[in-house]
Protein backbone atom coordinates (compact mmCIF):
# COMPACT_ATOMS: atom_id res chain seq x y z
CA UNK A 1 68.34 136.11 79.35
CA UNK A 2 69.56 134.49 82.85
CA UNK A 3 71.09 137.41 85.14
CA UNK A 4 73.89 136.62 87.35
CA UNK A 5 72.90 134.78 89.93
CA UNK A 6 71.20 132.53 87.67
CA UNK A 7 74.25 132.17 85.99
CA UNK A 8 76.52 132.20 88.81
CA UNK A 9 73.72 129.43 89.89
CA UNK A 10 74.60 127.45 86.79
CA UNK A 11 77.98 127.59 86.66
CA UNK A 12 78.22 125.87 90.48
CA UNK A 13 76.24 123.39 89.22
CA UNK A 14 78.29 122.23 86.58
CA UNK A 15 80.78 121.16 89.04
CA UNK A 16 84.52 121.49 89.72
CA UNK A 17 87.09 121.13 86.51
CA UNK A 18 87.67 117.71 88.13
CA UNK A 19 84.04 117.05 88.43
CA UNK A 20 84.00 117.59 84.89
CA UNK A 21 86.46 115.66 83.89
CA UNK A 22 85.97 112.33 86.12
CA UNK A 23 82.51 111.82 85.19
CA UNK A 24 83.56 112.59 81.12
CA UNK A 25 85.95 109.48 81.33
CA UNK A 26 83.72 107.27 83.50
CA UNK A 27 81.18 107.30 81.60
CA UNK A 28 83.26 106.92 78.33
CA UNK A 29 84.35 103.80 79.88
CA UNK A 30 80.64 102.76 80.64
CA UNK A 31 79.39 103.45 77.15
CA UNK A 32 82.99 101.30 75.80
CA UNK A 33 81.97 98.39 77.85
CA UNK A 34 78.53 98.38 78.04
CA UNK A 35 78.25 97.94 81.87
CA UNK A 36 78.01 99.99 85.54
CA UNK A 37 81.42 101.39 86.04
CA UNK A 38 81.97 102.54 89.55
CA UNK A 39 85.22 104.28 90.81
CA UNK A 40 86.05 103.14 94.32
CA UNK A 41 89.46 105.92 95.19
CA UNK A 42 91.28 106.54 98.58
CA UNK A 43 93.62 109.31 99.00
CA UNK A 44 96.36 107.58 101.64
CA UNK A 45 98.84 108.40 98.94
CA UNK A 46 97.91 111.99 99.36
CA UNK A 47 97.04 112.68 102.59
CA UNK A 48 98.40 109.96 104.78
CA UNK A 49 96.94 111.90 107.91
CA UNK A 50 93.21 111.57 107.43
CA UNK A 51 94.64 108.26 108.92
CA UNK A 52 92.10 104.90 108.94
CA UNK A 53 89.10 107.20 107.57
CA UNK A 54 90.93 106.39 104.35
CA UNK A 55 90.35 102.92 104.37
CA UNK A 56 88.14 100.36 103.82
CA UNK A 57 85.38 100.73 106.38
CA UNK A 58 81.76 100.33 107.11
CA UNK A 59 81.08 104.01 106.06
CA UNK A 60 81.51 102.74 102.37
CA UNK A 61 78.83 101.23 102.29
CA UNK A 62 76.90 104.25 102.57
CA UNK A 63 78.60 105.48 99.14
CA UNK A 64 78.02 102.06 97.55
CA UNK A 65 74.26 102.11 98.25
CA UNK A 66 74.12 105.75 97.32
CA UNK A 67 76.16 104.97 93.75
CA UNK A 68 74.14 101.62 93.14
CA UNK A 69 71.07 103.04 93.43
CA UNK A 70 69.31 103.47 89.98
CA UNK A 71 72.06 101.26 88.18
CA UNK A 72 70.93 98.77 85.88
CA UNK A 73 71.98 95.76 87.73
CA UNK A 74 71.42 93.41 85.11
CA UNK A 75 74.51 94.67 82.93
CA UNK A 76 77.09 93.93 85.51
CA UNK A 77 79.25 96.22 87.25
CA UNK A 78 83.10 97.45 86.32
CA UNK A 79 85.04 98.27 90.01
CA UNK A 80 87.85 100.67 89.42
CA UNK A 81 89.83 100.01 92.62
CA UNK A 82 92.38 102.23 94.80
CA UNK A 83 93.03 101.85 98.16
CA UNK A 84 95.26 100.51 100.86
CA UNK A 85 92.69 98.05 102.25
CA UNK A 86 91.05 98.11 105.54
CA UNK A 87 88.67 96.45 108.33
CA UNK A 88 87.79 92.63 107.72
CA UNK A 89 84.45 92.78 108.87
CA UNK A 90 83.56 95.85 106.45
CA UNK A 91 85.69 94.08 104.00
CA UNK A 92 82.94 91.20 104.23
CA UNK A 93 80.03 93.23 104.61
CA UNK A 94 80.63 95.18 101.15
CA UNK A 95 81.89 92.00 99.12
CA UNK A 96 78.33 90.29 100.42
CA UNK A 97 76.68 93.54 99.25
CA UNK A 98 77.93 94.27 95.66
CA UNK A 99 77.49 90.24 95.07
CA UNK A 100 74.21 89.83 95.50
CA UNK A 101 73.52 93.43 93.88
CA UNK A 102 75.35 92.12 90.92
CA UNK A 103 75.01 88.56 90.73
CA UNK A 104 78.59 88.16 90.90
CA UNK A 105 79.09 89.71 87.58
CA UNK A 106 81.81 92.12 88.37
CA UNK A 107 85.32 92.63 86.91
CA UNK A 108 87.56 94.54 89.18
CA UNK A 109 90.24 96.69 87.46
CA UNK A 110 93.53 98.06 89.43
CA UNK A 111 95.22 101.04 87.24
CA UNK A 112 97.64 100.99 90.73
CA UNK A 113 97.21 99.43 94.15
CA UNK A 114 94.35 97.32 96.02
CA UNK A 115 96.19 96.10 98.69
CA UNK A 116 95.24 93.76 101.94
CA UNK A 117 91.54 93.99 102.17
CA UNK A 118 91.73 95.87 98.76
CA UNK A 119 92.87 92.68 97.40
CA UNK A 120 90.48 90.65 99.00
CA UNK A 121 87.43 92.72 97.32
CA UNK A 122 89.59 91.90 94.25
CA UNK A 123 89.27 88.32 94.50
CA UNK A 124 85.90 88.07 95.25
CA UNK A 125 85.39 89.32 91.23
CA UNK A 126 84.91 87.18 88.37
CA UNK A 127 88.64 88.41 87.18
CA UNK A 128 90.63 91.37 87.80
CA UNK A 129 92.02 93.60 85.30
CA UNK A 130 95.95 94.49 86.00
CA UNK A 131 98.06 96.56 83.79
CA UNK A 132 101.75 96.31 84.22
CA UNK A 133 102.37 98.90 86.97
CA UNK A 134 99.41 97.48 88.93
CA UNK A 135 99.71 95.93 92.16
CA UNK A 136 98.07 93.80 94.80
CA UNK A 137 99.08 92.78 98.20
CA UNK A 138 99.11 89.98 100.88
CA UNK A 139 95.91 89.95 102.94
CA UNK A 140 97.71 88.46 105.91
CA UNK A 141 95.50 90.78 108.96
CA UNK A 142 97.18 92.94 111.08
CA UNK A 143 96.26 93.58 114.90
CA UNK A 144 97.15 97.14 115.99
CA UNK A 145 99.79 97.50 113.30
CA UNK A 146 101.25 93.41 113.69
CA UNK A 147 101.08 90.70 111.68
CA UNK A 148 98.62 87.86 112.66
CA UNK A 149 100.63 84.72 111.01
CA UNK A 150 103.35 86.54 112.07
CA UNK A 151 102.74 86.26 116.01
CA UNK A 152 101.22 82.63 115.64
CA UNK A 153 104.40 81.84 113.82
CA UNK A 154 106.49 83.22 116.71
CA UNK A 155 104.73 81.41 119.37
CA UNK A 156 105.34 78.10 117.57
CA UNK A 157 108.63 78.86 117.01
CA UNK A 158 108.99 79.65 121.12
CA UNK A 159 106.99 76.63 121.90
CA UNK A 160 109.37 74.26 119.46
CA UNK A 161 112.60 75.75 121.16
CA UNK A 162 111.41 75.57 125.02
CA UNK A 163 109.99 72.70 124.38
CA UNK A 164 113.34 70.90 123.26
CA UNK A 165 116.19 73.17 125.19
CA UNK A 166 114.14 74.45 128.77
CA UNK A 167 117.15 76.81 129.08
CA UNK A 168 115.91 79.20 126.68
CA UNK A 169 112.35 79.96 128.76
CA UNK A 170 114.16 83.11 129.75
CA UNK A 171 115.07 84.24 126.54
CA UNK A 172 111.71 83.97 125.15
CA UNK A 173 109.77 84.96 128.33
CA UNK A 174 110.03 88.89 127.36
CA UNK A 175 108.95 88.22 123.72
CA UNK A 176 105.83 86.02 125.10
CA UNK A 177 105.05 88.71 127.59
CA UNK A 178 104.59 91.63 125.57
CA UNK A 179 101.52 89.87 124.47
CA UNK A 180 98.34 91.02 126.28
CA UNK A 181 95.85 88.36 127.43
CA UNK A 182 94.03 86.40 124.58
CA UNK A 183 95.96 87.68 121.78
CA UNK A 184 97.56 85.06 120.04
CA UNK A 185 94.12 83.40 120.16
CA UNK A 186 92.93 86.69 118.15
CA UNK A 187 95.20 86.16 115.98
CA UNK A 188 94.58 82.56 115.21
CA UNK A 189 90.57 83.56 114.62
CA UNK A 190 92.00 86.81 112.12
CA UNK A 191 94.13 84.41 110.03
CA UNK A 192 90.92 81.57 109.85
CA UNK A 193 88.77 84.35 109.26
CA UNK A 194 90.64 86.04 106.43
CA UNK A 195 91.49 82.32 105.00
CA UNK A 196 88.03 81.35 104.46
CA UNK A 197 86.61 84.62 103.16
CA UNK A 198 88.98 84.46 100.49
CA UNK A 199 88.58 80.89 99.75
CA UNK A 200 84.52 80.95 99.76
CA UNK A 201 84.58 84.10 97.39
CA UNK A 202 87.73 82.22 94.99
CA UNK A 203 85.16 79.04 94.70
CA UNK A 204 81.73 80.88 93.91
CA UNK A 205 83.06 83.51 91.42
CA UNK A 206 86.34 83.71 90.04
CA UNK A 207 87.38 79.99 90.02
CA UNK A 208 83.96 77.84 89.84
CA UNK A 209 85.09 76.70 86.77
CA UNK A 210 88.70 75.73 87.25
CA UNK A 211 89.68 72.31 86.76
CA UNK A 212 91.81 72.32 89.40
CA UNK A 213 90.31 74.63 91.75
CA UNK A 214 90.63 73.45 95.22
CA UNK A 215 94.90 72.57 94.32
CA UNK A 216 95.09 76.61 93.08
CA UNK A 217 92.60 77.94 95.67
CA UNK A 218 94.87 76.68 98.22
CA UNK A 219 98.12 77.67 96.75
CA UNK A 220 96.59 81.59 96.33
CA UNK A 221 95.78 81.88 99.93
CA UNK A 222 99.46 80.50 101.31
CA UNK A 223 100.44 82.75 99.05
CA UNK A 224 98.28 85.60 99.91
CA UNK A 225 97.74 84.70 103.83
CA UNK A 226 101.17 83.30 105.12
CA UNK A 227 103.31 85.62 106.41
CA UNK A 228 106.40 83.50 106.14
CA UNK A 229 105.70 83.31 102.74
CA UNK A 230 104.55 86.71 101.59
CA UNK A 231 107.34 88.24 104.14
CA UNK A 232 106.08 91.59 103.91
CA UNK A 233 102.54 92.87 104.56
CA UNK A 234 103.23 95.78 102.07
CA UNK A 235 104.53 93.76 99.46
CA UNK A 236 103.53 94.51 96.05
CA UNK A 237 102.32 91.53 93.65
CA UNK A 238 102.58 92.51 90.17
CA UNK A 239 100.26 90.91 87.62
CA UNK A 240 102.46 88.02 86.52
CA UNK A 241 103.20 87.19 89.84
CA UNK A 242 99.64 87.45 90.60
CA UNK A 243 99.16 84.93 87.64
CA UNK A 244 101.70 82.93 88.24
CA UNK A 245 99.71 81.99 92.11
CA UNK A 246 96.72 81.29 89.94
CA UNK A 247 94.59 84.80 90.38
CA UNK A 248 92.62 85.05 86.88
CA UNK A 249 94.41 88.21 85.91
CA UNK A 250 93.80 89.76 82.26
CA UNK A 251 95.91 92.57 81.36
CA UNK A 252 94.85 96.01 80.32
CA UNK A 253 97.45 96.39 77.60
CA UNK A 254 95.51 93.86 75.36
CA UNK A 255 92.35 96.30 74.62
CA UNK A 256 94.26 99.24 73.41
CA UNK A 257 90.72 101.58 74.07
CA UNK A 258 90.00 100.04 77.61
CA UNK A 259 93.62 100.93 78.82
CA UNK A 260 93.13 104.72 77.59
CA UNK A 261 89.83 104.73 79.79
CA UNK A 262 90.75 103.10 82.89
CA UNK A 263 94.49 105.30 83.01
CA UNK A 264 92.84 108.46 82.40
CA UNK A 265 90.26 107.85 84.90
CA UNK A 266 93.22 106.69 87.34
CA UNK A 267 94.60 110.50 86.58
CA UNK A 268 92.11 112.09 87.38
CA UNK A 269 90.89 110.80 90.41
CA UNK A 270 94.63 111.29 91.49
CA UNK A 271 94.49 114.79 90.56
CA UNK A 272 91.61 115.12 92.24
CA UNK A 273 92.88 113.43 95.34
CA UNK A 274 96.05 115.76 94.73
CA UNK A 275 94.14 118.98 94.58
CA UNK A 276 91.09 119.40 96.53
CA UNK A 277 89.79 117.82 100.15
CA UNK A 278 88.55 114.93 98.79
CA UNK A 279 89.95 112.07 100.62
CA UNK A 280 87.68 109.14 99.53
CA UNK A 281 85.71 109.32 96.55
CA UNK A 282 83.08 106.75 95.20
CA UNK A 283 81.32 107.35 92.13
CA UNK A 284 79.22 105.94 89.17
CA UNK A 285 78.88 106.85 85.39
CA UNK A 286 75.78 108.19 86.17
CA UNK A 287 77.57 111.25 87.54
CA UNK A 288 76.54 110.41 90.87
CA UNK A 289 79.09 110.59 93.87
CA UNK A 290 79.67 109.91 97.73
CA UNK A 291 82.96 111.82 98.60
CA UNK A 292 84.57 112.34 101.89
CA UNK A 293 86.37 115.56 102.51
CA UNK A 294 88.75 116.69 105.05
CA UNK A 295 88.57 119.94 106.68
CA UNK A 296 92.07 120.33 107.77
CA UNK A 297 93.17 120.48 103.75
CA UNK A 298 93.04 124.14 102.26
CA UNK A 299 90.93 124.07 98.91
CA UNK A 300 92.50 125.91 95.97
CA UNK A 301 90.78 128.73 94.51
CA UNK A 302 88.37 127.66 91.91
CA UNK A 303 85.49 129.40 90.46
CA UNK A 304 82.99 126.16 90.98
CA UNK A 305 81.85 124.70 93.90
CA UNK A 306 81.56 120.80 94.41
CA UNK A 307 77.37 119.94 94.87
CA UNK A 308 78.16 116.40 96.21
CA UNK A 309 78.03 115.85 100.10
């Protein structure tokens, strides 16, 4: 008969309720599908002050490794993906990563948001999985906080009116100025860079096969890229308007049993998220996890204690 510390042992070990609970419905999922789920979840929604360790970075790649590691490659892998996007260059390091882990055989499934960079990780998957509250989001980049396109598109438009009424240099001279030295060339190199990432990973994966691919390639990144056309960086793209560009979107609805697993393992991550420190959590059906907690957030009183670092 264990005493109590071996049972007090035991009990810690089991996890948090949420532990519990997250790796019950991923791995239902896993053993629906047949394939490597993995559960890629930010927590900007919930704590908006943990700031840019929230998004996409190079430290993910850490808790990709970590929940790749002892996967069965060979049966593909199923991305559940939350966040608000991130850095370019991680962006690009990752997506090279999990494609030549995986062959390219990944479907990417959004029960809510991948936005920007989120998005881009999105199209770099065979399809994407979208129910009807799901969302993408332009992938236009953003220097310090501004729009790329947009800047580029203000210079031209400066250029175009100096250029044909010379009265107007003072007017714009202000607007120009704020502009430190070699930034609208930044933002010229941001734009190409984000355009052909998102092209090259639309041609080898998700539209090889298209019969028109380089026409709807080329319509999904104006649509995606431009500024003037996507207005808003935070815009949300629903599925059918996501369809409607040409994204290969498949909706959740249509498989009854794969909608129950994906939206309850959306819940709980979000509880989670809600209701302990966790700020960024990455995990596998093999009950493995890389989570990111933040000090500053008081944990509620719970009997278990988490055994993932």
């Amino acid at each position: 008969m264990p005493n109590w510390s071996e049972l007090l042992k035991e009990i810690n070990q089991l996890g948090s309720p949420c532990d519990i609970l997250r790796r019950k419905y991923v791995k239902t999922m896993s053993d629906f599908t047949k394939r490597n789920v993995i559960c890629y979840y930010s927590g900007w929604l919930q704590k908006p002050e943990i700031g840019p360790a929230c998004a996409v970075n190079d430290n993910d790649k850490n808790g990709l490794m970590t929940t790749i590691n002892n996967l069965d490659v060979s049966k593909g892998l199923d991305l559940i993906l939350h966040t608000p996007g991130g850095d370019i260059a991680a962006t690009e390091s990752i997506v090279d990563y999990l494609w030549h882990k995986f062959n390219g055989d990944i479907r990417c499934f959004v029960p809510q948001m991948a936005m920007s960079a989120g998005t881009m990780i999105a199209c770099s998957c065979k399809e994407i999985w979208m129910g009807k509250q799901s969302s993408l989001g332009p992938v236009d980049p953003q220097l310090n906080g501004i729009p790329a396109h947009g800047v580029i598109e203000e210079f031209k438009k400066a250029y175009e009116e100096i250029k044909k009424e010379p009265s107007k240099i003072p007017l714009w001279q202000p607007i120009i100025a704020k502009y430190p030295p070699t930034f609208i060339g930044e933002c010229e190199k941001a734009v190409n860079w984000s355009t052909s990432l998102v092209k090259d990973w639309l041609e080898r994966n998700m539209l090889k096969d298209s019969k028109n691919r380089e026409k709807t390639i080329e319509n999904i990144v104006k649509e995606l890229i431009d500024h003037s056309v996507s207005l808003a960086h935070n815009r949300h793209l629903s599925n059918n308007k996501c369809k409607e560009i040409g994204l290969k979107i498949k909706n959740i609805e249509d498989d009854q049993q794969l909608q129950e697993s994906v939206l309850s393992i959306h819940h709980i991550y979000m509880l989670t998220l809600d209701s302990t420190a966790a700020f960024k959590i990455i995990e596998n059906n093999l009950d493995i996890a890389y989570i990111q907690q933040s000090h500053q957030f008081l944990m509620p009183a719970i009997p278990a204690q988490r055994k993932e670092s």
